[in-house]
N, C-alpha and C. Protein backbone atom coordinates (compact mmCIF):
# COMPACT_ATOMS: atom_id res chain seq x y z
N UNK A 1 -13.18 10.81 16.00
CA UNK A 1 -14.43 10.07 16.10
C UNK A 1 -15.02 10.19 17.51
N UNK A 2 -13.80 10.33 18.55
CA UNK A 2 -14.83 10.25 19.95
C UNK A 2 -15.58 11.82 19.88
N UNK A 3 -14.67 12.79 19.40
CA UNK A 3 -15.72 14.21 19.82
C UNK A 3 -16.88 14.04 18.89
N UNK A 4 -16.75 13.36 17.64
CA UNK A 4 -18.02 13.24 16.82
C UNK A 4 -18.63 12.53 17.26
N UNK A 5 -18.87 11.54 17.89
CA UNK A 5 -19.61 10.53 18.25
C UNK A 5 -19.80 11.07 19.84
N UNK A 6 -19.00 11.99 20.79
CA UNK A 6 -19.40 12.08 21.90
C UNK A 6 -19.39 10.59 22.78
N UNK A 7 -18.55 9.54 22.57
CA UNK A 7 -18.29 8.36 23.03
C UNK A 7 -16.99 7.95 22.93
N UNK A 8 -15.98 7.12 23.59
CA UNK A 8 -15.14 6.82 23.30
C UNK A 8 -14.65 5.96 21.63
N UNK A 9 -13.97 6.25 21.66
CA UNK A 9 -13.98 5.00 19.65
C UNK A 9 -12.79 3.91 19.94
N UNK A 10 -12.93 2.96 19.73
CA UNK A 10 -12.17 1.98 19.21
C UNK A 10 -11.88 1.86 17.52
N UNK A 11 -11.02 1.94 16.90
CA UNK A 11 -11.15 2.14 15.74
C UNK A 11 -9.95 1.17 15.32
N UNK A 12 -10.61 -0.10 14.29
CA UNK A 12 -9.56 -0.93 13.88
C UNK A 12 -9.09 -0.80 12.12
N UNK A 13 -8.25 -0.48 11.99
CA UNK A 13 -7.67 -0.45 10.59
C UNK A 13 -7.52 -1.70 9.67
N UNK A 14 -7.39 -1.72 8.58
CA UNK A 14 -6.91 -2.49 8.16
C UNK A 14 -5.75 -3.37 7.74
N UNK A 15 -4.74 -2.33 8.35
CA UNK A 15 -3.63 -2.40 8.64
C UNK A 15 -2.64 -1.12 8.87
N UNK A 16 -0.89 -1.08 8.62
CA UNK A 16 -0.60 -0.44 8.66
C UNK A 16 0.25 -0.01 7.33
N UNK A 17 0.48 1.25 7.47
CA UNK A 17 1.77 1.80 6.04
C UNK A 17 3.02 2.27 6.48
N UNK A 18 3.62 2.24 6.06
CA UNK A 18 5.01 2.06 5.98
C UNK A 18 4.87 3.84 5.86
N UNK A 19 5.91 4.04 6.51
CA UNK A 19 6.67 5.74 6.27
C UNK A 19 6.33 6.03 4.93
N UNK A 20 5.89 7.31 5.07
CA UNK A 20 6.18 7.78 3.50
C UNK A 20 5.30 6.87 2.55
N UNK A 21 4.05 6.15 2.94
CA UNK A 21 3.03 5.44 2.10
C UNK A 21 2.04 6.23 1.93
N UNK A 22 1.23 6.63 1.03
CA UNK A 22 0.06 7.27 0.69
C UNK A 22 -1.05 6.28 0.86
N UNK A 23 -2.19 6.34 1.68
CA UNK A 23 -2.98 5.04 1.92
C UNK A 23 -4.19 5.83 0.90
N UNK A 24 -4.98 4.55 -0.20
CA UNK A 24 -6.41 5.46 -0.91
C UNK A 24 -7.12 4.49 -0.28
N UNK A 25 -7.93 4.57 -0.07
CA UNK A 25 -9.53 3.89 0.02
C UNK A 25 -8.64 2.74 1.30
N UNK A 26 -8.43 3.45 2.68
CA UNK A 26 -7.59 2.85 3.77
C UNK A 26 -8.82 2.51 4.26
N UNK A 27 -9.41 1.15 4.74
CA UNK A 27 -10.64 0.63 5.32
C UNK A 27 -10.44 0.67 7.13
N UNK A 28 -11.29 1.12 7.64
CA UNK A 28 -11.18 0.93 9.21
C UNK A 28 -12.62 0.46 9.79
N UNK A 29 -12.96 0.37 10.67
CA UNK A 29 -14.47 -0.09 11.54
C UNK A 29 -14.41 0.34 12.90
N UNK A 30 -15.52 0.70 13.35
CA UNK A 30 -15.64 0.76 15.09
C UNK A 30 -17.09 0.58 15.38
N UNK A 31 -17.45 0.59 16.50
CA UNK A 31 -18.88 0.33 16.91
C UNK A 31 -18.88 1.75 17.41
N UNK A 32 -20.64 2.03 17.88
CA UNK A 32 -20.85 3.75 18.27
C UNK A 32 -22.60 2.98 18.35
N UNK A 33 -23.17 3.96 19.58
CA UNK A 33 -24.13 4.50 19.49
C UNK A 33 -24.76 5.80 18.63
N UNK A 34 -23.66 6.48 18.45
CA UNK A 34 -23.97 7.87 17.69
C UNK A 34 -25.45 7.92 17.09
N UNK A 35 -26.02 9.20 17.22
CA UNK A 35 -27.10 9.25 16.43
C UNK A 35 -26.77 10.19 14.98
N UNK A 36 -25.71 10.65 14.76
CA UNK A 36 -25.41 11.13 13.51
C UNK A 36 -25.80 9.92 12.23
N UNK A 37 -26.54 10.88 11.36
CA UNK A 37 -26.88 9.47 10.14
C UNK A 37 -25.37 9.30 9.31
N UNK A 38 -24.99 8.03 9.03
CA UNK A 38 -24.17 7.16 8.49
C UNK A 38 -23.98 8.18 7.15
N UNK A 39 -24.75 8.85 6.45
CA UNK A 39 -24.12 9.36 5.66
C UNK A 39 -23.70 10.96 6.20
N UNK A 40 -23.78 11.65 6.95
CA UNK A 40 -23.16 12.96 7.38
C UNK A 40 -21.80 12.48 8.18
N UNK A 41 -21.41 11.11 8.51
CA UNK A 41 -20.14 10.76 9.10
C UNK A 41 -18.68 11.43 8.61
N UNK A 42 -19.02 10.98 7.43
CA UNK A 42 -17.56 12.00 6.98
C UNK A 42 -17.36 13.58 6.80
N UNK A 43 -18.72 13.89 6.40
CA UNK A 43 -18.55 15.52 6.52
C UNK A 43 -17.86 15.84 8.03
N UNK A 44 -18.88 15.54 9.00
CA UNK A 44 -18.95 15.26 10.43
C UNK A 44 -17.19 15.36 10.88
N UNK A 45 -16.89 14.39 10.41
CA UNK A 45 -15.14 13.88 10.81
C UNK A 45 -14.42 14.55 10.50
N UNK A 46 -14.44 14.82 8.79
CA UNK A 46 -13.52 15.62 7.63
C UNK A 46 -13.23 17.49 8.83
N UNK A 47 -14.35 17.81 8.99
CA UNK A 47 -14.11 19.37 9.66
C UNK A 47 -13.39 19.17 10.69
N UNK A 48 -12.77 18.18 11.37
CA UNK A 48 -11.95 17.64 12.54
C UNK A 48 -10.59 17.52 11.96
N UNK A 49 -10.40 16.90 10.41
CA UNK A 49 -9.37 16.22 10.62
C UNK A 49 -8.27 17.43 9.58
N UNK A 50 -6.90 17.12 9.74
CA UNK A 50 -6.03 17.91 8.75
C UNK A 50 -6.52 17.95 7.42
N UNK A 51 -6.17 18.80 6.82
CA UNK A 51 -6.19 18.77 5.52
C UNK A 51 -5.67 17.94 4.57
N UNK A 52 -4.85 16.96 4.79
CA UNK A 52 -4.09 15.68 4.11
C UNK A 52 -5.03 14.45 4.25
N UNK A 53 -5.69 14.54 5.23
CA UNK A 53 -6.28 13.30 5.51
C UNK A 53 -7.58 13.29 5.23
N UNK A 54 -8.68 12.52 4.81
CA UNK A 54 -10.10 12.58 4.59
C UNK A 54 -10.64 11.04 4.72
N UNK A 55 -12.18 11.37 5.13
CA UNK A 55 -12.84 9.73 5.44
C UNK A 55 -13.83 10.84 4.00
N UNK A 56 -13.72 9.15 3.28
CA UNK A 56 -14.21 9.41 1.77
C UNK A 56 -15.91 9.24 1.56
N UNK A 57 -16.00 7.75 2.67
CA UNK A 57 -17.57 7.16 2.63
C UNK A 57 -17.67 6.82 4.07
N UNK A 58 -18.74 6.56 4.41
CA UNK A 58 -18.39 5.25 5.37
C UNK A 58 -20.07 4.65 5.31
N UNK A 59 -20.02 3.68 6.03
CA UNK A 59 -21.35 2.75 5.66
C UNK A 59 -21.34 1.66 6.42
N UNK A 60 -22.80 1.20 6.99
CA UNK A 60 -23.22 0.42 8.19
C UNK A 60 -22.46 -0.99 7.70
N UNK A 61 -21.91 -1.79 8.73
CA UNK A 61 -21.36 -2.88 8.39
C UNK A 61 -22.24 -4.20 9.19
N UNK A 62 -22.30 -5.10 8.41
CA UNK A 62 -22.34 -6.09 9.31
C UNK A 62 -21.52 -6.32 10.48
N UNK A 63 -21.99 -7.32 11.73
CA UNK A 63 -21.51 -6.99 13.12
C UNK A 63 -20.75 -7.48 12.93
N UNK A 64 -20.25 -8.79 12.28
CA UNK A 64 -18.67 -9.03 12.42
C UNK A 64 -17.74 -8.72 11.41
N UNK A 65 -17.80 -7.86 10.87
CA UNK A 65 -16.96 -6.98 9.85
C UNK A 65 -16.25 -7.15 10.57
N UNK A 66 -14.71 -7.16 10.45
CA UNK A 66 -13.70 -6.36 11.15
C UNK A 66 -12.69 -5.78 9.16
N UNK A 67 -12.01 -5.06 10.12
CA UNK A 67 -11.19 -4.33 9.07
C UNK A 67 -10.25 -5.40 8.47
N UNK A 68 -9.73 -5.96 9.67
CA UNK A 68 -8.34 -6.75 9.23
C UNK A 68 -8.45 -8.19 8.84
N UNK A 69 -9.12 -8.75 9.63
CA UNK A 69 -10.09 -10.28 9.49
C UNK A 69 -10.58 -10.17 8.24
N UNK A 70 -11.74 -9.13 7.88
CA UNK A 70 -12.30 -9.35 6.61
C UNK A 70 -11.82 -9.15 5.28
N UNK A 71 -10.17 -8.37 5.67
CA UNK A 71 -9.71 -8.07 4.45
C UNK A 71 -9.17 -9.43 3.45
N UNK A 72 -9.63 -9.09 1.84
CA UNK A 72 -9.23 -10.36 1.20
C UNK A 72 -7.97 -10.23 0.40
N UNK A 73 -7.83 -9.35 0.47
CA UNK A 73 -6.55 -8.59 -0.36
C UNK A 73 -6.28 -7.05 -0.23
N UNK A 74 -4.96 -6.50 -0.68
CA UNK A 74 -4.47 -5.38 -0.36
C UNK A 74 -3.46 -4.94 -1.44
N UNK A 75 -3.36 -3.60 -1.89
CA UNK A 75 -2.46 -2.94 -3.22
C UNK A 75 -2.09 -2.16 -3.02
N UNK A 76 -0.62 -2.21 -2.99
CA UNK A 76 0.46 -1.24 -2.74
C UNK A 76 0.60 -1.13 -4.52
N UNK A 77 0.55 0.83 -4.67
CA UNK A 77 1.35 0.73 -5.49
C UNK A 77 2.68 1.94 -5.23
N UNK A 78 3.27 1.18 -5.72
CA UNK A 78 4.90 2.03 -5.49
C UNK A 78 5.07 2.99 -6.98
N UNK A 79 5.45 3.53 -7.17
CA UNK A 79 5.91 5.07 -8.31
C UNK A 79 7.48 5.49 -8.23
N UNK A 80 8.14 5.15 -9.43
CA UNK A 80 9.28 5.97 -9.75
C UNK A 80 9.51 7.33 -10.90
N UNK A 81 9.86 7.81 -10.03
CA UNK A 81 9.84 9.03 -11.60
C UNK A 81 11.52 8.74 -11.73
N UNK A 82 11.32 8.15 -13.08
CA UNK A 82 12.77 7.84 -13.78
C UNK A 82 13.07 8.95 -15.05
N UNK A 83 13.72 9.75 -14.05
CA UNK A 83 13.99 11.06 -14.93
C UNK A 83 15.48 11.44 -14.51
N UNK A 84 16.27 12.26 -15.18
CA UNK A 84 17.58 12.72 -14.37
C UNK A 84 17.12 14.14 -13.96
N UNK A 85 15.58 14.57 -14.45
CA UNK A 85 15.36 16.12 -13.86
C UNK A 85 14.42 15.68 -13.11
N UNK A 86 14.11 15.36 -12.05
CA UNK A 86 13.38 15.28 -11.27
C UNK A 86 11.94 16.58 -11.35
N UNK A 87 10.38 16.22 -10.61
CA UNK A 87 9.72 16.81 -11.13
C UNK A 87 9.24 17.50 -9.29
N UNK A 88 9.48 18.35 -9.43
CA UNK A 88 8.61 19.26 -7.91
C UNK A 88 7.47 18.57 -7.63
N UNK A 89 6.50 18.77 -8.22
CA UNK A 89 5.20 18.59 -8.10
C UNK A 89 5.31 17.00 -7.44
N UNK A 90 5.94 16.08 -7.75
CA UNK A 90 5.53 15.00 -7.16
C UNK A 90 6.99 14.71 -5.97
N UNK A 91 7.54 15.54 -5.87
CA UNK A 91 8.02 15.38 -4.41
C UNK A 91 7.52 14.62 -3.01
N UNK A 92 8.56 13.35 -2.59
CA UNK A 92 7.52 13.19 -1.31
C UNK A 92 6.15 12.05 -1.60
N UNK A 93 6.00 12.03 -3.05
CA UNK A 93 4.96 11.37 -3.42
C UNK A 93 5.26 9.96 -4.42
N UNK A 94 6.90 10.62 -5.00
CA UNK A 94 7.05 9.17 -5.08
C UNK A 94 8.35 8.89 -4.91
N UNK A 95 9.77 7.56 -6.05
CA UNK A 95 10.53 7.61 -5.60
C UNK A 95 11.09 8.42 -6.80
N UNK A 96 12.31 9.11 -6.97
CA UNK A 96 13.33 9.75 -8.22
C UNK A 96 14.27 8.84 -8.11
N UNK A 97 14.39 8.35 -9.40
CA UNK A 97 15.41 7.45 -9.82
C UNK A 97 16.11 7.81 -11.39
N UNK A 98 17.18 8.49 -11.07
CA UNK A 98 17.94 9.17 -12.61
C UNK A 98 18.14 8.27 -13.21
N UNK A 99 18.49 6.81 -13.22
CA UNK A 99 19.68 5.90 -13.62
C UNK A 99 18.40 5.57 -14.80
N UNK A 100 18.80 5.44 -16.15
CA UNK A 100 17.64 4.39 -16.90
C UNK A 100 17.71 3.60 -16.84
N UNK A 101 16.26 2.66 -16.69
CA UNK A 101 15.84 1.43 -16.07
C UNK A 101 15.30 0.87 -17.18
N UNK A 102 15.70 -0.30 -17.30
CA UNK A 102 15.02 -1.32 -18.46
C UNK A 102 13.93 -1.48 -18.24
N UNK A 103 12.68 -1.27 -18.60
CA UNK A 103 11.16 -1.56 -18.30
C UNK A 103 10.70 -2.89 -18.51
N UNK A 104 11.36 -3.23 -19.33
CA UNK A 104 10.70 -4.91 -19.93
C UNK A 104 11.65 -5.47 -18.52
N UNK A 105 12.56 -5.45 -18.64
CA UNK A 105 13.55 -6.26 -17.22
C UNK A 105 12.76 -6.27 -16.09
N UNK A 106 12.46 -5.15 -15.77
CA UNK A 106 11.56 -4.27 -14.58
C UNK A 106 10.54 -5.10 -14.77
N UNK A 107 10.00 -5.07 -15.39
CA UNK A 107 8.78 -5.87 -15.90
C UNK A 107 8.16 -7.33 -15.51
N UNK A 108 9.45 -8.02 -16.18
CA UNK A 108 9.73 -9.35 -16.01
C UNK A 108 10.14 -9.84 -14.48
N UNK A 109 10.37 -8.86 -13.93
CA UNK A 109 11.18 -9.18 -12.51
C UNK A 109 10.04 -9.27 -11.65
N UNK A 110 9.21 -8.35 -11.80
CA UNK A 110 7.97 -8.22 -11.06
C UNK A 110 7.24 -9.78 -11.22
N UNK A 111 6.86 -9.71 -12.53
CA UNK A 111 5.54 -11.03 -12.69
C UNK A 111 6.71 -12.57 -11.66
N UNK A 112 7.76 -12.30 -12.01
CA UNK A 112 8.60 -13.92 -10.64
C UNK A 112 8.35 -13.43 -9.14
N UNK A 113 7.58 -12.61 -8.45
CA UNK A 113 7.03 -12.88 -7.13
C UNK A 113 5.71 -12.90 -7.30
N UNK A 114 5.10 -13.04 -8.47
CA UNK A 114 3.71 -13.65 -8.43
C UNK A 114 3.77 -14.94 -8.03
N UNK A 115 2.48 -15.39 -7.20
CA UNK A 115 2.22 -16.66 -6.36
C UNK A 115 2.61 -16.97 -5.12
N UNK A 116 2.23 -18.16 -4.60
CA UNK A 116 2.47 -18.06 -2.71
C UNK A 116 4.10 -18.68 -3.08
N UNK A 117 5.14 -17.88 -2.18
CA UNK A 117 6.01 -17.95 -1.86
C UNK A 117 6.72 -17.50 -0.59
N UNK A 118 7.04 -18.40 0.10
CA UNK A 118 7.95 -17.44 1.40
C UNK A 118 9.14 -16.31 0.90
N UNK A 119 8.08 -15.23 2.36
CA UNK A 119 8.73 -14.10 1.76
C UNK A 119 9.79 -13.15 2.63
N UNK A 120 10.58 -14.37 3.41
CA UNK A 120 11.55 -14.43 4.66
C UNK A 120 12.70 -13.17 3.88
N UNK A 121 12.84 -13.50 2.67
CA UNK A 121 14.17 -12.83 2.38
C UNK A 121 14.04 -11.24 2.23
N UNK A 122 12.78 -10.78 1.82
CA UNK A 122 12.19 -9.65 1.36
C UNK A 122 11.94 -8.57 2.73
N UNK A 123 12.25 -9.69 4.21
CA UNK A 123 10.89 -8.67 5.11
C UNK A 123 12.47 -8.08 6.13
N UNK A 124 11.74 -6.89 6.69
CA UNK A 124 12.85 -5.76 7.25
C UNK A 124 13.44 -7.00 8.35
N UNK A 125 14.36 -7.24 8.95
CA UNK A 125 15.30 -7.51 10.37
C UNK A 125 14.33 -7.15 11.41
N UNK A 126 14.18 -8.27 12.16
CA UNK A 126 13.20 -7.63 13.55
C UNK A 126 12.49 -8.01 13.26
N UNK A 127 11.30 -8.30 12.36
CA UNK A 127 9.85 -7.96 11.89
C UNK A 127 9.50 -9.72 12.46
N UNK A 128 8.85 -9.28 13.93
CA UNK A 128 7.97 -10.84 13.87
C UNK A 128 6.53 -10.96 13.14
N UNK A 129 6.43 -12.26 12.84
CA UNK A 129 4.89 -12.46 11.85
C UNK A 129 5.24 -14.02 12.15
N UNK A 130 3.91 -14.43 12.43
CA UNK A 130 4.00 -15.89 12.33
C UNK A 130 3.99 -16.90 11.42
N UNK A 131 4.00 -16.06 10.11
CA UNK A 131 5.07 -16.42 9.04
C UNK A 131 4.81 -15.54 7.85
N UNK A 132 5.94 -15.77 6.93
CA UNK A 132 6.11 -15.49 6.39
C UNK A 132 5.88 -15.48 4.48
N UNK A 133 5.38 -16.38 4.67
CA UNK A 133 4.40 -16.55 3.01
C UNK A 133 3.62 -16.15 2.92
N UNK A 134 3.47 -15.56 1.56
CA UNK A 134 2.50 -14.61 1.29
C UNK A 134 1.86 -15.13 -0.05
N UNK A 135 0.87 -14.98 -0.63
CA UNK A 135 0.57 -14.71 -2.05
C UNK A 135 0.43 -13.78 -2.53
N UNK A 136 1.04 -13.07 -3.32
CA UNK A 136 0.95 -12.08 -4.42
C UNK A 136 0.02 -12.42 -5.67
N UNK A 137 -0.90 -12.11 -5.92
CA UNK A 137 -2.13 -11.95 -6.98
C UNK A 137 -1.60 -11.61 -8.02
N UNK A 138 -0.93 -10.28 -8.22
CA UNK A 138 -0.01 -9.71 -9.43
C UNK A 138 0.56 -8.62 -8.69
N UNK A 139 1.67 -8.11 -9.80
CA UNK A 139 2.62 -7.17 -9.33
C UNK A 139 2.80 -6.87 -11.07
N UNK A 140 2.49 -5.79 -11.17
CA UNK A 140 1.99 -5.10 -12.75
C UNK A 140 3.24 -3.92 -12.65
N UNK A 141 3.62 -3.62 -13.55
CA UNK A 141 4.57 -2.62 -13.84
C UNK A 141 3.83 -1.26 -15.07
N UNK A 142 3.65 -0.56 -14.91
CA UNK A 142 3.18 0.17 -15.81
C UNK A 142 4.17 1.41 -15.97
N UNK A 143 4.15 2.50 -17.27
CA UNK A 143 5.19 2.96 -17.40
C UNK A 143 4.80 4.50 -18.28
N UNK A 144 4.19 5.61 -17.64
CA UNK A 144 3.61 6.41 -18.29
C UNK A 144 4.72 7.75 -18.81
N UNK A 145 5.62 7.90 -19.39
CA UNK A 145 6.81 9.00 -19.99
C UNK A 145 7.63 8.60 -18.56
N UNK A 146 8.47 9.20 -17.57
CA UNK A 146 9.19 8.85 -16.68
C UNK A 146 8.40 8.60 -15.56
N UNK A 147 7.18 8.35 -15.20
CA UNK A 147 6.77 7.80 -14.51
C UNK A 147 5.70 6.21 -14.31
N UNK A 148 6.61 5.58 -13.19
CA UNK A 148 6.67 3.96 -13.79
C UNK A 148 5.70 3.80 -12.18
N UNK A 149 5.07 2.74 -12.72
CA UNK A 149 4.22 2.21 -11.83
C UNK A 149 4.08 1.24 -11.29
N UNK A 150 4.21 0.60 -9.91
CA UNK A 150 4.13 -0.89 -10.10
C UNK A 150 3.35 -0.65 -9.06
N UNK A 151 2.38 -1.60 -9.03
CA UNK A 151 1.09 -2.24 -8.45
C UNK A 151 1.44 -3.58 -7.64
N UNK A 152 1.60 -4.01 -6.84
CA UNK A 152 1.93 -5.55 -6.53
C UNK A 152 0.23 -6.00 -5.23
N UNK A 153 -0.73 -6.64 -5.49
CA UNK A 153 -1.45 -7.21 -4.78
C UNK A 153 -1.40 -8.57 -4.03
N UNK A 154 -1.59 -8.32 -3.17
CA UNK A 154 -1.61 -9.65 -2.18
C UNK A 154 -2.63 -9.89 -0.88
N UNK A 155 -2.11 -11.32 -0.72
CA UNK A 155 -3.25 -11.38 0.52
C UNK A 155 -3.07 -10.99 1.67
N UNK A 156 -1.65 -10.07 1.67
CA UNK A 156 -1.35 -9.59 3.00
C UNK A 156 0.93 -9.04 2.91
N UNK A 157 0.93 -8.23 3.74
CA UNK A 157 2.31 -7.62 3.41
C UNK A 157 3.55 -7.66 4.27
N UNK A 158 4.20 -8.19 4.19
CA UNK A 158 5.30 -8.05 5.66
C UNK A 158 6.04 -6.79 5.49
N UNK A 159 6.66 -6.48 6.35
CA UNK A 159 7.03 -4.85 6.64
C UNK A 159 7.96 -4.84 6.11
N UNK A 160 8.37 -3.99 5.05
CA UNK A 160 8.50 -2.86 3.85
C UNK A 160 9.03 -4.22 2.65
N UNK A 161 8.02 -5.12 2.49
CA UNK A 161 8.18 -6.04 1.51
C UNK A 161 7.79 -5.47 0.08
N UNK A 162 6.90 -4.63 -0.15
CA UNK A 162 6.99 -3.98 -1.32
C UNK A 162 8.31 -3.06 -1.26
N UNK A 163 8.89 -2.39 -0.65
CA UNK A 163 9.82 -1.53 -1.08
C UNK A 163 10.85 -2.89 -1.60
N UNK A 164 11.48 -3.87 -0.78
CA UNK A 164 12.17 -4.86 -1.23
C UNK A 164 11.63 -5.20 -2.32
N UNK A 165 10.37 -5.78 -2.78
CA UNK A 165 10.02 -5.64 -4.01
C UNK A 165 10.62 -5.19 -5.00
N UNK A 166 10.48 -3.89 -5.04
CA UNK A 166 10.45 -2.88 -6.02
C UNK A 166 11.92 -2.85 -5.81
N UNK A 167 13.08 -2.79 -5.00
CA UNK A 167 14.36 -2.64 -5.13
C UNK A 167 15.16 -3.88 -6.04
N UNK A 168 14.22 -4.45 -5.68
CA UNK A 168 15.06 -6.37 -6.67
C UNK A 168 14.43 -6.09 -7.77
N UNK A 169 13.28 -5.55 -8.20
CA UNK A 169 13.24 -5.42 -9.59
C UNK A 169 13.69 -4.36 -10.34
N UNK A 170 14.85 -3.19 -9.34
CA UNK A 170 15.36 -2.22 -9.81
C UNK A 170 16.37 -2.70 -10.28
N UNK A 171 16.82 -3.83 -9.55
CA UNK A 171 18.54 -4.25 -9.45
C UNK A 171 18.26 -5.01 -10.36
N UNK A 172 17.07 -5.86 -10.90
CA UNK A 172 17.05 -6.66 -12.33
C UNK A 172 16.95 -5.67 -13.48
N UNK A 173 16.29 -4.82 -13.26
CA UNK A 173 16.44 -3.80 -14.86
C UNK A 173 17.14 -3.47 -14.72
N UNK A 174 18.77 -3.14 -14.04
CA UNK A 174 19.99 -2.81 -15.22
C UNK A 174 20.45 -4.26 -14.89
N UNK A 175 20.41 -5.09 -14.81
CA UNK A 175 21.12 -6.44 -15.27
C UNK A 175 22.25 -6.66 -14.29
N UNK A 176 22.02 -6.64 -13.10
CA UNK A 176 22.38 -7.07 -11.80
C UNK A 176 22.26 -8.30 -11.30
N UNK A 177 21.03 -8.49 -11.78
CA UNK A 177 20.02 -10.35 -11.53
C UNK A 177 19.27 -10.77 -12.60
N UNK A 178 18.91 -11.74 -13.02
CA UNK A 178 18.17 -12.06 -14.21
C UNK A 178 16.94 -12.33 -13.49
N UNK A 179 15.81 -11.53 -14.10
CA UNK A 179 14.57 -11.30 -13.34
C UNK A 179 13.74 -13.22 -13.30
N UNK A 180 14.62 -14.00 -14.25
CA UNK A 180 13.76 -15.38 -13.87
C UNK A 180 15.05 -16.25 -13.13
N UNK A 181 15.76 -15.60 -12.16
CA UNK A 181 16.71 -15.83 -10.91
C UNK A 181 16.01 -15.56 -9.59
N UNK A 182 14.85 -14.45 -9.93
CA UNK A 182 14.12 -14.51 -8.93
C UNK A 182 13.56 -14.90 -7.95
C-alpha cells in the first residue's frame, strides 16, 4: 500500500489467524491521501502482492470505521477430510483425520459451546486477553462425503480456541466425552 499510495500506510486488520488459517473476506482499513480511485485499489495492490494473497474490494469508509472496533462478529471455519486415503488436492488446506468420526456426536458437541461462556479452558498457555468469555452465535457442523465442516461464529476468538474447539468435538464423536458434558 505505501508504494501504491506513494505515502506511508498504517494498516489495521481485523484481527489475527492462527498458522495454517486461510483468511476469506479478511477486513482491514487505513487512511491515505492517494489519488488512485477507490475502485482501481485492488487491481493497483493485487500486481504487488504474491499470488496467494488478493484484496478482493475495497471501499470508502466512514472516518471512524476501524477494522477491529467495528467488527460485530467473526467465522472460523475449520475442515476435516475424514478419509483413511487422504486427498492431494486439499493438502495444507485442511485437517486429515482417518479415524471414523460420529457426525451426529460431532454434531451435538459443537451446538454445547453455543452461547456466552468463559472460554479459559479452550485458550493456548500464555495467551493474555482481558478476559476470557466469549459468545459463540453458532458452531454448525456440516458433512459433505469425507469432508466435514464446522463453522463456529462469534463475537470474538482467543488464540487457537477454534482448533480446541474442533479437538473436543473430535474427542466427543468417538465417545471419549458426552457432547452434553460439555
Amino acid at each position: 500500500l505505501t508504494k501504491v499510495c506513494g505515502e506511508p500506510i498504517k494498516v489495521v486488520g481485523c484481527g489475527r489467524t492462527d498458522a495454517g488459517v486461510h483468511a476469506k473476506r479478511y477486513c482491514a482499513n487505513f487512511r491515505t491521501d492517494c489519488t488512485i480511485p477507490i475502485d482501481r485499489v485492488p487491481l493497483a495492490v493485487n500486481a504487488r502482492l504474491p499470488a496467494d494473497i488478493a484484496v478482493v474490494n475495497a471501499v470508502t469508509a466512514p472516518e471512524d470505521f476501524n477494522a477491529i472496533g467495528s467488527c460485530i462478529q467473526k467465522e472460523y471455519v475449520y475442515q476435516i477430510y475424514n478419509s483413511r486415503i487422504r486427498d492431494a488436492f486439499l493438502e495444507h488446506r485442511v485437517c486429515f483425520y482417518p479415524q471414523p468420526l460420529d457426525f451426529a456426536r460431532l454434531a451435538r458437541a459443537g451446538r454445547a459451546f453455543e452461547g456466552t461462556h468463559d472460554f479459559a479452558a479452550v485458550r493456548s498457555v500464555g495467551t493474555e486477553t482481558r478476559t476470557t468469555v466469549r459468545t459463540v452465535h453458532w458452531c454448525r457442523a456440516e458433512r459433505d462425503g469425507p469432508l466435514i465442516s464446522i463453522a463456529v461464529c462469534a463475537d470474538g476468538f482467543l488464540y487457537n480456541m477454534v482448533r480446541a474447539i474442533v479437538g473436543t468435538m473430535v474427542y466427543a464423536s468417538y465417545g471419549k466425552i458426552e457432547p452434553e458434558a460439555i
